[in-house]
Protein backbone atom coordinates (compact mmCIF):
# COMPACT_ATOMS: atom_id res chain seq x y z
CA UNK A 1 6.10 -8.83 -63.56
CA UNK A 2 3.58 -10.88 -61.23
CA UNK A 3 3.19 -8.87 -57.64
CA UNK A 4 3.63 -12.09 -55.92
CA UNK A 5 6.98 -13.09 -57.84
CA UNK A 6 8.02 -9.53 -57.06
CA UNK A 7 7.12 -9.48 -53.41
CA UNK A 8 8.95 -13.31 -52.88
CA UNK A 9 12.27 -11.81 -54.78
CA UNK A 10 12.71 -8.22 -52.81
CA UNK A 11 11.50 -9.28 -49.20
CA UNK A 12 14.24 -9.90 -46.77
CA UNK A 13 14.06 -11.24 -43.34
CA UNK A 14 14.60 -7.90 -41.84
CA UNK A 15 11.19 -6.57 -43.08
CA UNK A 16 9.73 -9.61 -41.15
CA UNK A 17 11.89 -8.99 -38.07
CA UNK A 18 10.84 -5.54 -38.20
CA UNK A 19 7.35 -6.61 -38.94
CA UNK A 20 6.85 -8.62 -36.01
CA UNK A 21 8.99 -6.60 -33.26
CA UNK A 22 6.08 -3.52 -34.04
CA UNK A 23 3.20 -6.40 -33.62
CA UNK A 24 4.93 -7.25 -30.64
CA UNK A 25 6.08 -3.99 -29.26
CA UNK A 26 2.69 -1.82 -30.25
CA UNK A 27 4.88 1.44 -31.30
CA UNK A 28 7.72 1.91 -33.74
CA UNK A 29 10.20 3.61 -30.61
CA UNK A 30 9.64 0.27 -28.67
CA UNK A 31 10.25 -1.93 -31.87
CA UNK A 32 13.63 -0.03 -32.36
CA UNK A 33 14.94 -0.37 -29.48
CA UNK A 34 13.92 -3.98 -29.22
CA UNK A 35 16.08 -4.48 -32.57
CA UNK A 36 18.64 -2.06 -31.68
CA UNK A 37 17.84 0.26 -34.61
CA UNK A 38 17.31 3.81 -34.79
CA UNK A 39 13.52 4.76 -35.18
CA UNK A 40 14.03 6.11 -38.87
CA UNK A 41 15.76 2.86 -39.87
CA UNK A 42 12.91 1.05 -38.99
CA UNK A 43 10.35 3.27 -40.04
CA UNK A 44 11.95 3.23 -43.74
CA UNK A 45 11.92 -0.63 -43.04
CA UNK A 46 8.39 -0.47 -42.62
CA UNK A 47 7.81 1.49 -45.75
CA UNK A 48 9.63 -0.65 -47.77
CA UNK A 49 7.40 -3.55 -46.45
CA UNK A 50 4.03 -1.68 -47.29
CA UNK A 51 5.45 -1.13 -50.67
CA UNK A 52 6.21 -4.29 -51.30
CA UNK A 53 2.35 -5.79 -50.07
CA UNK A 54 0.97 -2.55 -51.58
CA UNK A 55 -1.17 -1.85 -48.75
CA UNK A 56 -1.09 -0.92 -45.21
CA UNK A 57 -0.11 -2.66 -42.36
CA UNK A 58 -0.42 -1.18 -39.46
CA UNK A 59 -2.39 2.20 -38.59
CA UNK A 60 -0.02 4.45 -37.17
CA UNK A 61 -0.91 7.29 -35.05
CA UNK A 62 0.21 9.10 -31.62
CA UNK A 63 -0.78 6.52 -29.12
CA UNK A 64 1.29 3.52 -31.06
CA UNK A 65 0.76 1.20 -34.53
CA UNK A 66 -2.07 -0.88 -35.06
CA UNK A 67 -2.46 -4.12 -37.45
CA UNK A 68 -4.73 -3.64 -39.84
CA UNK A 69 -7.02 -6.46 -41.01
CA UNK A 70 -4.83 -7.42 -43.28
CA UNK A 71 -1.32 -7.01 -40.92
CA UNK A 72 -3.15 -9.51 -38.77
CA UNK A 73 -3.24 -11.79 -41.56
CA UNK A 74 0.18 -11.35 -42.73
CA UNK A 75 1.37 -11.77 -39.00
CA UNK A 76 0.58 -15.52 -38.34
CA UNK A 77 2.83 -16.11 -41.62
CA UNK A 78 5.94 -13.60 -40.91
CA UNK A 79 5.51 -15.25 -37.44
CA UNK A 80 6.30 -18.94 -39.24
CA UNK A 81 8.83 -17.95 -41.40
CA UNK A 82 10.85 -16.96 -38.61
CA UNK A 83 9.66 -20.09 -36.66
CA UNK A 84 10.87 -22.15 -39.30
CA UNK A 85 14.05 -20.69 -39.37
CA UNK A 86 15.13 -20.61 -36.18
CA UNK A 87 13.97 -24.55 -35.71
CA UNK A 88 16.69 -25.01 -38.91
CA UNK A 89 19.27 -23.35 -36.77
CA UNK A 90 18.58 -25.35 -33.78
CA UNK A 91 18.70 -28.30 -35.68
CA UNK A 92 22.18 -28.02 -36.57
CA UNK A 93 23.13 -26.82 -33.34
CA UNK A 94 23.05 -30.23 -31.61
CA UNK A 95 23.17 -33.60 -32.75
CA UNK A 96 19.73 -35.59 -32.71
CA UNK A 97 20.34 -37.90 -29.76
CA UNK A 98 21.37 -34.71 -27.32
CA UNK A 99 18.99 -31.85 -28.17
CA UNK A 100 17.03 -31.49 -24.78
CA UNK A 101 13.01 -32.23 -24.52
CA UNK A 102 11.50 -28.19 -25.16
CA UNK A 103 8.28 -27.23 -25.01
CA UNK A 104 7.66 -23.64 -26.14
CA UNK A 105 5.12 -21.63 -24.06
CA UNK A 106 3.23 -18.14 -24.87
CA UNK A 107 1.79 -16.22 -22.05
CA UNK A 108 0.42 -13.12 -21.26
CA UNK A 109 2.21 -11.00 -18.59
CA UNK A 110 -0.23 -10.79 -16.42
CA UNK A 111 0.52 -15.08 -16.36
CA UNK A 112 4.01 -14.67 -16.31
CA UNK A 113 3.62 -12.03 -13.39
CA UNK A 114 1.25 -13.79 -11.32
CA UNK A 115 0.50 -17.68 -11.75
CA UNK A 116 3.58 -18.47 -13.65
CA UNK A 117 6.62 -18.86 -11.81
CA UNK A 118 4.55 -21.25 -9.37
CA UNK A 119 3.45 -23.29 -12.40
CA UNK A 120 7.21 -24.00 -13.42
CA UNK A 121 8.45 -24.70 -10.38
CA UNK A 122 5.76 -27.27 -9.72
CA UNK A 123 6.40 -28.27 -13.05
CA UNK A 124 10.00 -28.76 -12.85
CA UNK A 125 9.56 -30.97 -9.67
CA UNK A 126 8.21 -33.72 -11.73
CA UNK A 127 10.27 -32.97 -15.14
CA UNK A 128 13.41 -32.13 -14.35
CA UNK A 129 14.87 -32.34 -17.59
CA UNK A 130 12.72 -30.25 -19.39
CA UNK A 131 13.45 -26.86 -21.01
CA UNK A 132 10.32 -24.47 -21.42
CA UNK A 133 10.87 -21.46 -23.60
CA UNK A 134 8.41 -19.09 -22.08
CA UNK A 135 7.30 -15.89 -24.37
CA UNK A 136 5.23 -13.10 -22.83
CA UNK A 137 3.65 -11.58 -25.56
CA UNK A 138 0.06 -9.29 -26.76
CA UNK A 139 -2.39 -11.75 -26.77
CA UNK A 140 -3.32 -11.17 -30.45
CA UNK A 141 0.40 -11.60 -30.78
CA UNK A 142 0.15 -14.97 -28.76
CA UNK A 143 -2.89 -16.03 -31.12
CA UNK A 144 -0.94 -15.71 -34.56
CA UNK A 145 2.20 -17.14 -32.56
CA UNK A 146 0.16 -20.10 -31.74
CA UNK A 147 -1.55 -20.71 -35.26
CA UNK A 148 1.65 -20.60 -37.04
CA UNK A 149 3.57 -23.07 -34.81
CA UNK A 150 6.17 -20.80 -33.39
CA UNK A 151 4.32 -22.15 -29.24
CA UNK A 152 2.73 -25.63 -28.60
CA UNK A 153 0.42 -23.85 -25.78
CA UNK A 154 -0.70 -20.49 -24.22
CA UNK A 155 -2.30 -19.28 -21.71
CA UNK A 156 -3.84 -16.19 -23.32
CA UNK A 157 -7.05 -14.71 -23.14
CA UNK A 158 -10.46 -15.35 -25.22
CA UNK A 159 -10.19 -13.35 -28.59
CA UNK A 160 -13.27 -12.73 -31.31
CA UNK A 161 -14.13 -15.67 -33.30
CA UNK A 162 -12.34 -14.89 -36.09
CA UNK A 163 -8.90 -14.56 -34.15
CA UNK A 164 -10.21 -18.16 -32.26
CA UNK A 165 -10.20 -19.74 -35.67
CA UNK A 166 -8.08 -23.19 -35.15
CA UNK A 167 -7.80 -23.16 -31.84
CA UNK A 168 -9.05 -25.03 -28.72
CA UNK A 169 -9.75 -22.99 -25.76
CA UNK A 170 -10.02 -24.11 -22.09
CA UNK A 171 -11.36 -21.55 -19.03
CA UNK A 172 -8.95 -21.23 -16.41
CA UNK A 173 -10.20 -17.82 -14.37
CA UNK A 174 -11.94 -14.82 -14.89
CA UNK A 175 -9.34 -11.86 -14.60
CA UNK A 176 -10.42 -8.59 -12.92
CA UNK A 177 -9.06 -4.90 -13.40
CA UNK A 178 -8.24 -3.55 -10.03
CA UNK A 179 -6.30 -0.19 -8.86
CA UNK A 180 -3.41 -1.01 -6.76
CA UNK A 181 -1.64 1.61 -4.37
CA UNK A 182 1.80 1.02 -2.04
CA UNK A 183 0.54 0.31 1.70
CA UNK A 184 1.66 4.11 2.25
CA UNK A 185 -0.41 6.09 -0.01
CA UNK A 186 -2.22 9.36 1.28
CA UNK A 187 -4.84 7.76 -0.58
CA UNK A 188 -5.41 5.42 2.04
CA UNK A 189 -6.31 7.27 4.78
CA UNK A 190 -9.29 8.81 3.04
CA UNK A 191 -12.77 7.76 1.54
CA UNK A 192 -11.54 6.25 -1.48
CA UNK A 193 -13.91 6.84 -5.32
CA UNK A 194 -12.66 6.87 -8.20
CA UNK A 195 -12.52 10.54 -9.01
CA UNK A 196 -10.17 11.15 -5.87
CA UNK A 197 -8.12 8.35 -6.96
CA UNK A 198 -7.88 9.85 -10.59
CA UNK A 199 -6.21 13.24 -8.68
CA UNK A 200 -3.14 11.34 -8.06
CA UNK A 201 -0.62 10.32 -10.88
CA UNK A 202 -1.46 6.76 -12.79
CA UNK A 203 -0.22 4.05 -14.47
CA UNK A 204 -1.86 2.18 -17.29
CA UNK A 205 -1.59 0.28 -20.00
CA UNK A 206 -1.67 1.43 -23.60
CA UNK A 207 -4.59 2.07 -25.56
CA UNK A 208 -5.91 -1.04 -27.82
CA UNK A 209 -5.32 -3.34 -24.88
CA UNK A 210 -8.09 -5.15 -23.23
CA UNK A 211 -6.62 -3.59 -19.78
CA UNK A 212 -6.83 -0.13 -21.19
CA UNK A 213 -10.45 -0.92 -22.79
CA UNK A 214 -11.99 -2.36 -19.25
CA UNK A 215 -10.72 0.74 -17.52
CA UNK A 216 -11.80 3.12 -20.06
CA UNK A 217 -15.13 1.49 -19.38
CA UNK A 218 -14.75 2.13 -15.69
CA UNK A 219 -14.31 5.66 -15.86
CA UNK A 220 -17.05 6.40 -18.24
CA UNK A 221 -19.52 5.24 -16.34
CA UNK A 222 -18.33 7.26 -13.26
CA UNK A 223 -17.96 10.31 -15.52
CA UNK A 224 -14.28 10.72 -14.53
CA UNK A 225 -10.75 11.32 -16.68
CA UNK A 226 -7.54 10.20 -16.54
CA UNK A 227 -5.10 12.78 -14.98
CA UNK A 228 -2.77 14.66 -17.15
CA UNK A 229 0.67 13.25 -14.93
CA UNK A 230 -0.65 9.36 -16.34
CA UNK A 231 2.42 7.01 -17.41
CA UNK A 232 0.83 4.91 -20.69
CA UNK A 233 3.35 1.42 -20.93
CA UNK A 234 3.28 -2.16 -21.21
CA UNK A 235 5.75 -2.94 -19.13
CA UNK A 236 4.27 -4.41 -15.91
CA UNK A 237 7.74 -4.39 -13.91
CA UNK A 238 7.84 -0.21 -14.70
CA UNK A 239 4.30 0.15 -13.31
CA UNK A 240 4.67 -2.19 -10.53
CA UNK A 241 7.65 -0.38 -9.48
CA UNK A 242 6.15 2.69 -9.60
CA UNK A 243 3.46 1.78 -7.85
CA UNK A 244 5.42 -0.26 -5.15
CA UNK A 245 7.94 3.00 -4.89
CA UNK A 246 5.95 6.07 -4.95
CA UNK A 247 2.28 7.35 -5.40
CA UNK A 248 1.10 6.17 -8.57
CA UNK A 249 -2.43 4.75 -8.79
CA UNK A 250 -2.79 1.48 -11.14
CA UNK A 251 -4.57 0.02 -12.96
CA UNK A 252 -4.08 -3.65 -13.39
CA UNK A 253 -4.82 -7.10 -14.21
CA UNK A 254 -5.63 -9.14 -10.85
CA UNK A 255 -3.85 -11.61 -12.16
CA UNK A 256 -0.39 -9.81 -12.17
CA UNK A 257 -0.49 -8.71 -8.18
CA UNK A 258 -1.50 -12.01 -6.39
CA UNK A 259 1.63 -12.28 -4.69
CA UNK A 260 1.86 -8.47 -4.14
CA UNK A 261 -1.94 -8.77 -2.48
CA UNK A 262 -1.24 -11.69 -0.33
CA UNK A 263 2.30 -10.28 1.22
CA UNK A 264 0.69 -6.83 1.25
CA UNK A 265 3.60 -5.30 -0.99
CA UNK A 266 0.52 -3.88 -2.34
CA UNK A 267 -3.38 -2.95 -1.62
CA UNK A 268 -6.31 -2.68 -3.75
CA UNK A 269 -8.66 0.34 -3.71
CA UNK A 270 -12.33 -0.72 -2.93
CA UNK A 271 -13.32 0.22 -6.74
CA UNK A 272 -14.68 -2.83 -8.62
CA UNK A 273 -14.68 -3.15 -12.58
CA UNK A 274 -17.32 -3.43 -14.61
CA UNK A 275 -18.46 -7.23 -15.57
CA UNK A 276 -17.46 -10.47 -14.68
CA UNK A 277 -13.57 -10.19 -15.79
CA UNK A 278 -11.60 -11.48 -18.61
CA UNK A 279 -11.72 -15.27 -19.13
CA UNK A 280 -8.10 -16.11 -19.16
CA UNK A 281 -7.80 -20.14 -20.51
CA UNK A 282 -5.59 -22.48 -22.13
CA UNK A 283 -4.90 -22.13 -25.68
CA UNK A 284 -3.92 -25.07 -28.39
CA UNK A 285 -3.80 -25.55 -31.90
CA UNK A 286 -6.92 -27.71 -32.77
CA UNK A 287 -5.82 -31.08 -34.48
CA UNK A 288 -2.31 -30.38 -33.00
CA UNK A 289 -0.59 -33.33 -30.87
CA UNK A 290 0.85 -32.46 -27.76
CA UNK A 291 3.80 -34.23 -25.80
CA UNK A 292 2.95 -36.24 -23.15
CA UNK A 293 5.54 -33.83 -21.83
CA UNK A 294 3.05 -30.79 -23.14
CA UNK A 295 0.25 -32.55 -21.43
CA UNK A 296 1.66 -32.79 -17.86
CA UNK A 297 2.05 -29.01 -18.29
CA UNK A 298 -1.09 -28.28 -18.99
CA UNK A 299 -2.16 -30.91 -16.39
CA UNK A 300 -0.03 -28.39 -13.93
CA UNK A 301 -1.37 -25.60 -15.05
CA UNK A 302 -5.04 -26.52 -14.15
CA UNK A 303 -3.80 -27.45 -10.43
CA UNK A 304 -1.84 -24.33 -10.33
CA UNK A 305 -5.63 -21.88 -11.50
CA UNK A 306 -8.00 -24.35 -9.52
């Protein structure tokens, strides 16, 4: 039998569900938990998926699951499928004439974190009867999200041009990594490098994120190491808690800890990153047609960086 006939009559939507919550999530534990599945269930899931494409899609190892070349392919259309059917069931939910104006927005979480709640607010003011679905998401996650439909913007950051494929792109700020420490830390009171700051605990983000990547670069170049008690997530509100409650150094995305910075909840440690920062923008689907309700957004967005 054709592999393609094959592949349309065994997949089922919980191989994309599953499929997307590991794109999303970055490791299979994550992903269950997300779906409310044990971690075998979903790993047999999994299987079943790469079976059914007959090759891999993800690289799995200890520090989480990577797409492969080909996942990331196979992600922008798992990603519209379930688009597409979740628009079907919101279509019957409501009759035409009362279904509310929507405008579906990806960010990244260091957005959502920092510039974003000011942005809706401000929004909001002028639209009142608007409903923005807001989804903080990977950014290569946001990218394939964007491409297939399921956002009409993001603010996300700039990708390779291969990932940038279809898609308009608009500079908002350059995002730098800073270390962040509660107003009380020991730390403080001494002659703050990097190597004493890497003798305290730390939070970071995961490997395969551009956070991870800029910091990596940061302590190469100073010839220093991570310490062994060093909390790896992606969850900003567990690191910022940890950072706000006790004496965990980290790292972070300046655009997460604005607000934290300017009512001193939190203070950064003299130790700049390497380079300019990471251009953070506005992202559309090229050819796409916004809203005029899309494009007062936006319009609030640029106040909101500038």
């Amino acid at each position: 039998m054709n592999k393609n006939i094959l592949f349309n009559q065994r997949i089922r939507l919980r191989h994309l569900h599953t499929f997307v919550a590991v794109a999303q999530q970055g490791t299979l534990g994550r992903a269950a938990e997300t779906l409310n599945l044990s971690q075998p269930a979903l790993s047999k899931t999994l299987n079943e998926l790469e079976d059914l494409a007959g090759a891999r899609l993800f690289e799995r190892g200890r520090l989480g699951a990577q797409l492969t070349t080909l996942g990331e392919q196979f992600l922008i259309h798992a990603v519209k499928v379930l688009d597409a059917l979740n628009h079907a069931g919101q279509s019957l939910a409501l009759p035409v004439n009362d279904r509310p104006l929507v405008i579906r927005l990806g960010a990244l979480t260091t957005a959502a974190m920092g510039m974003l709640p000011q942005i809706l607010d401000r929004f909001h003011e002028q639209q009142p009867n608007t409903t923005i679905q807001v989804a903080t998401l990977h950014n290569n996650v946001l990218l394939a999200g964007l491409k297939a439909g399921e956002f009409d913007l993001c603010i996300g950051r700039m990708a390779d041009s291969e990932m940038m494929a279809g898609l308009n792109y608009e500079l908002l700020y350059l995002e730098s990594l800073k270390l962040v420490v509660r107003p009380e830390h020991p730390l403080l009171s001494d002659n703050v490098t990097l190597s004493r700051a890497m003798q305290w605990p730390v939070v970071i983000s995961p490997e395969g994120t551009a956070p991870r990547r800029i910091a990596q670069q940061m302590l190469d170049e100073q010839e220093c190491r991570l310490p062994r008690n060093c909390v790896e997530t992606s969850s900003t509100s567990l690191a910022r808690q940890l950072a706000l409650r006790y004496d965990y150094v980290w790292f972070v995305p300046s655009g997460s800890i604005k607000e934290d910075l300017d009512h001193n909840a939190l203070c950064a440690l003299p130790i700049t990153s390497p380079g300019p920062g990471e251009p953070i923008g506005i992202i559309t689907r090229h050819g796409n047609t916004l809203s005029l309700t899309a494009e007062m957004l936006i319009s609030t967005i640029r106040k909101s960086s500038s």
